[in-house]
C-alpha atoms as a PDB file:
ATOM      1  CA  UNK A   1     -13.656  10.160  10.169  1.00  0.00           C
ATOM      2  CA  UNK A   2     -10.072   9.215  10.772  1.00  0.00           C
ATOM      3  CA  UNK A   3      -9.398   5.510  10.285  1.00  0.00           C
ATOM      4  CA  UNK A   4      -6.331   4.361  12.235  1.00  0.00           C
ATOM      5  CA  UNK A   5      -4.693   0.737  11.506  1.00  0.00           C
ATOM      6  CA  UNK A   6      -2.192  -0.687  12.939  1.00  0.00           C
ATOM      7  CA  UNK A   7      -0.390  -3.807  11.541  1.00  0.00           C
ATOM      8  CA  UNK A   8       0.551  -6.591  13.709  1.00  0.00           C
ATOM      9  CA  UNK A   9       2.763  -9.823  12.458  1.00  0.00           C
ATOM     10  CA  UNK A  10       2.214 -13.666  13.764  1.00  0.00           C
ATOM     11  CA  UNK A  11       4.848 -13.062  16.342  1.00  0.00           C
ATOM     12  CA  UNK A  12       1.912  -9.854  17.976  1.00  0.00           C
ATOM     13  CA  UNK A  13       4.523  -7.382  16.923  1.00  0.00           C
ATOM     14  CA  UNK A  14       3.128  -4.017  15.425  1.00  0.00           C
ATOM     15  CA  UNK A  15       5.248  -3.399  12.688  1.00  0.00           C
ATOM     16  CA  UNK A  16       3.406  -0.394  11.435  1.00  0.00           C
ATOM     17  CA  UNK A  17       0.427   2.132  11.640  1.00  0.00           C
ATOM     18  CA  UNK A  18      -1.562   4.005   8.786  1.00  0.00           C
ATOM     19  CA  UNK A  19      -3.661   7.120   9.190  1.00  0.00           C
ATOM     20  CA  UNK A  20      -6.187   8.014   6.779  1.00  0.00           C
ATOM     21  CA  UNK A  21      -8.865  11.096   6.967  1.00  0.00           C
ATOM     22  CA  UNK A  22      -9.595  14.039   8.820  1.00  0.00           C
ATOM     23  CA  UNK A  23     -12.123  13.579  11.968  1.00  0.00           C
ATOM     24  CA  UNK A  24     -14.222  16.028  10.954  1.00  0.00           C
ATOM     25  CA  UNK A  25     -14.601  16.650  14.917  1.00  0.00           C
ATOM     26  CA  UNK A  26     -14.399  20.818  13.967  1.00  0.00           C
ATOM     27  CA  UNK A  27     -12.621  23.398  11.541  1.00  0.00           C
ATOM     28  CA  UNK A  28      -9.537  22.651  10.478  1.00  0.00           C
ATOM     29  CA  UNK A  29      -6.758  24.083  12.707  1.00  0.00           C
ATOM     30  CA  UNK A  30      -9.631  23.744  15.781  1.00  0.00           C
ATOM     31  CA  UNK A  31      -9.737  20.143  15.746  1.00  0.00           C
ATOM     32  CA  UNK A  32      -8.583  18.519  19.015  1.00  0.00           C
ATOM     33  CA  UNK A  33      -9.024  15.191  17.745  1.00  0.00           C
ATOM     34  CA  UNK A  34      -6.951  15.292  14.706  1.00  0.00           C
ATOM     35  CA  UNK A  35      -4.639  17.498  16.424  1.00  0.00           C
ATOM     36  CA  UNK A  36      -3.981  14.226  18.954  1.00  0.00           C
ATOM     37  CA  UNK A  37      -3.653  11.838  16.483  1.00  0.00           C
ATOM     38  CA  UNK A  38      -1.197  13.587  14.752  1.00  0.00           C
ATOM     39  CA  UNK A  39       0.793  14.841  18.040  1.00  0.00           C
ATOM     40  CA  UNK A  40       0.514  10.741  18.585  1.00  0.00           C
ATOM     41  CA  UNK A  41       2.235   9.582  15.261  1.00  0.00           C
ATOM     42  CA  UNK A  42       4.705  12.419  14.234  1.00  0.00           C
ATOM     43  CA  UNK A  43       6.309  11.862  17.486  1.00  0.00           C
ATOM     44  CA  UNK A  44       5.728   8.483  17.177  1.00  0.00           C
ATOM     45  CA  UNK A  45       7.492   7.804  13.746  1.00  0.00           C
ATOM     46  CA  UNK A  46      10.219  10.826  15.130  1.00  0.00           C
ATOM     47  CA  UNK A  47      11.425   8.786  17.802  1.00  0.00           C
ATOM     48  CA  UNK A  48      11.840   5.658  15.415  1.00  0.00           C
ATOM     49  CA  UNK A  49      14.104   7.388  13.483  1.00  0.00           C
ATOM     50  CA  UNK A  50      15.807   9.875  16.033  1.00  0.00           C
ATOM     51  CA  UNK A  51      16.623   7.677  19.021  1.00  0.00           C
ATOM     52  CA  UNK A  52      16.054   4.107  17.708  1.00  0.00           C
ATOM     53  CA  UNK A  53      18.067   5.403  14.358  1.00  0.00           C
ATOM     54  CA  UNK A  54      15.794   3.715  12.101  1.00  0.00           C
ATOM     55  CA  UNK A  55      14.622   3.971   8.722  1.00  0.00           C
ATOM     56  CA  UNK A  56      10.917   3.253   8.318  1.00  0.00           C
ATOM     57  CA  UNK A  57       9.271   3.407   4.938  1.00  0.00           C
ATOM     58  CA  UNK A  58       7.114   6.311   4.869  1.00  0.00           C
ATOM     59  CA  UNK A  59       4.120   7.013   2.597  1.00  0.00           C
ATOM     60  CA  UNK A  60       1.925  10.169   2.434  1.00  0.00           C
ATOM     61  CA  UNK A  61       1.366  13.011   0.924  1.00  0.00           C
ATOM     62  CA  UNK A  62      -2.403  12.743   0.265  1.00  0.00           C
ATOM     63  CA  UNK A  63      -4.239  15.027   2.314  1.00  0.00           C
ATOM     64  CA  UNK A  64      -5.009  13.210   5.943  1.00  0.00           C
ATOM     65  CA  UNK A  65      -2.860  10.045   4.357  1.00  0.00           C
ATOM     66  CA  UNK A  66       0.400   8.790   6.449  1.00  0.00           C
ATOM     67  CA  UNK A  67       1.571   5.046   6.469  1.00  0.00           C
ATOM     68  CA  UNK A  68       4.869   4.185   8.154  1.00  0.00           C
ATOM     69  CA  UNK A  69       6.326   0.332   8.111  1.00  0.00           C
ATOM     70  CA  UNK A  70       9.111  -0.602  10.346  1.00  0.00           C
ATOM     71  CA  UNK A  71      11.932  -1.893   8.062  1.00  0.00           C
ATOM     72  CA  UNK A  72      12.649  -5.145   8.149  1.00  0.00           C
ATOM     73  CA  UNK A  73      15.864  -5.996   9.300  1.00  0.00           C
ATOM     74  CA  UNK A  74      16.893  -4.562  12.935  1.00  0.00           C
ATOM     75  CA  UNK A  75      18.303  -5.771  15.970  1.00  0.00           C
ATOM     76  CA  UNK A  76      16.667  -7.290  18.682  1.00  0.00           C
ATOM     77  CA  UNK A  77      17.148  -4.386  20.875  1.00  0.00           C
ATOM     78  CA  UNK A  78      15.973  -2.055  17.908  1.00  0.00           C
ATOM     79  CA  UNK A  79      12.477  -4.035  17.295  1.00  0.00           C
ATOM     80  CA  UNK A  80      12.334  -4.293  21.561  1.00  0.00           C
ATOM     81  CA  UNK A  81      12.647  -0.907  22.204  1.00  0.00           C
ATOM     82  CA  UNK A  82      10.179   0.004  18.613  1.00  0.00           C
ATOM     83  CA  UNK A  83       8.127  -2.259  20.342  1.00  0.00           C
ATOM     84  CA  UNK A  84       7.692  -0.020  23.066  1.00  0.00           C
ATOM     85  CA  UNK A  85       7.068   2.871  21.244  1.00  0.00           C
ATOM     86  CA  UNK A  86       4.396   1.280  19.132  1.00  0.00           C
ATOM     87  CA  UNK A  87       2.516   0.188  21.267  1.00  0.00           C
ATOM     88  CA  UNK A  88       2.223   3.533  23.622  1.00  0.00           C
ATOM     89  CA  UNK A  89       0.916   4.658  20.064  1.00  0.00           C
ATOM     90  CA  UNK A  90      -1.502   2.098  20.463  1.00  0.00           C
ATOM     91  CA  UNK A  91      -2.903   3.053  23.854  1.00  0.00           C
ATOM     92  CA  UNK A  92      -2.657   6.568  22.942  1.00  0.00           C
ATOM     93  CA  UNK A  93      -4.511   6.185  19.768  1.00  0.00           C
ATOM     94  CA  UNK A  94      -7.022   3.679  21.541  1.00  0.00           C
ATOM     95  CA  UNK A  95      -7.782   6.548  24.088  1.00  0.00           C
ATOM     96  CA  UNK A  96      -8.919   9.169  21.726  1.00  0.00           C
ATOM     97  CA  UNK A  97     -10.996   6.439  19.268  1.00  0.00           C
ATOM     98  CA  UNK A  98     -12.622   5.928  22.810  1.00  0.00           C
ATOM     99  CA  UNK A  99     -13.402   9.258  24.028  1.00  0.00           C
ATOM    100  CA  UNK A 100     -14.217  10.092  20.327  1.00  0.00           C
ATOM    101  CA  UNK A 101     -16.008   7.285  18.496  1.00  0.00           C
ATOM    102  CA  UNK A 102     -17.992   9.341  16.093  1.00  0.00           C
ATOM    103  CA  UNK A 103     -14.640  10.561  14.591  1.00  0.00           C
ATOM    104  CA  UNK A 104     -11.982   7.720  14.952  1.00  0.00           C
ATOM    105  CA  UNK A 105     -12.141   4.375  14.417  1.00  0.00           C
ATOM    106  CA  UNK A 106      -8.989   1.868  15.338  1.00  0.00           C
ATOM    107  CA  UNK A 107      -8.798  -1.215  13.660  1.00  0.00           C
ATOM    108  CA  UNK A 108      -5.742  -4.006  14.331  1.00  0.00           C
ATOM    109  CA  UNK A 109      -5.043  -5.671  11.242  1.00  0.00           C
ATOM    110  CA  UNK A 110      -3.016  -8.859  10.563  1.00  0.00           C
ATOM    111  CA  UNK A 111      -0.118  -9.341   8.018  1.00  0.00           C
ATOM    112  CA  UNK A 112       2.977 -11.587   7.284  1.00  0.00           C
END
């Protein structure tokens, strides 16, 4: 199963996402749903850093392991417009925990 969290401050801003595990929905390199997810969050974290120009702290490299933090100083504009794009990642990754809840689960967790 691939557990999804996304981290939301006081103010209901996400300011960032983790991805853990493979769905297990078929054979690797056949699997829709973890094809989705990760179509979902590589462009996700490439348009933070590509059009918003921001840095985000990135930590992987475990196998089916990805957690990316906005950082914490930006402008208003930058956190609007990350804003944005965060939360189409939510409704994106909402949709396929839907339409796949044996192999996702999405879970909204609170921090400072």
């Amino acid at each position: 199963m691939t557990r999804c969290t996304l981290f939301v401050d006081g103010a209901s801003r996400i300011t960032g996402f983790s991805i853990k595990g493979h769905s297990g929905y078929a054979e690797e390199g056949s699997d829709i749903v973890c094809a989705g997810i990760s179509a979902l969050v590589i462009t996700t974290e490439n348009a933070l850093c590509q059009l918003l120009k921001l840095s985000p702290t990135e930590r992987g490299g475990e196998d089916g392991f990805l957690e990316v933090l906005l950082p914490e100083k930006m402008t208003e504009a930058q956190m609007h417009d990350a804003q944005l794009l965060m939360n189409t990642l939510h409704i994106g990754l909402e949709n396929i925990a839907q339409a796949y809840p044996d192999y996702v689960r999405l879970t909204v967790r609170k921090v400072r």
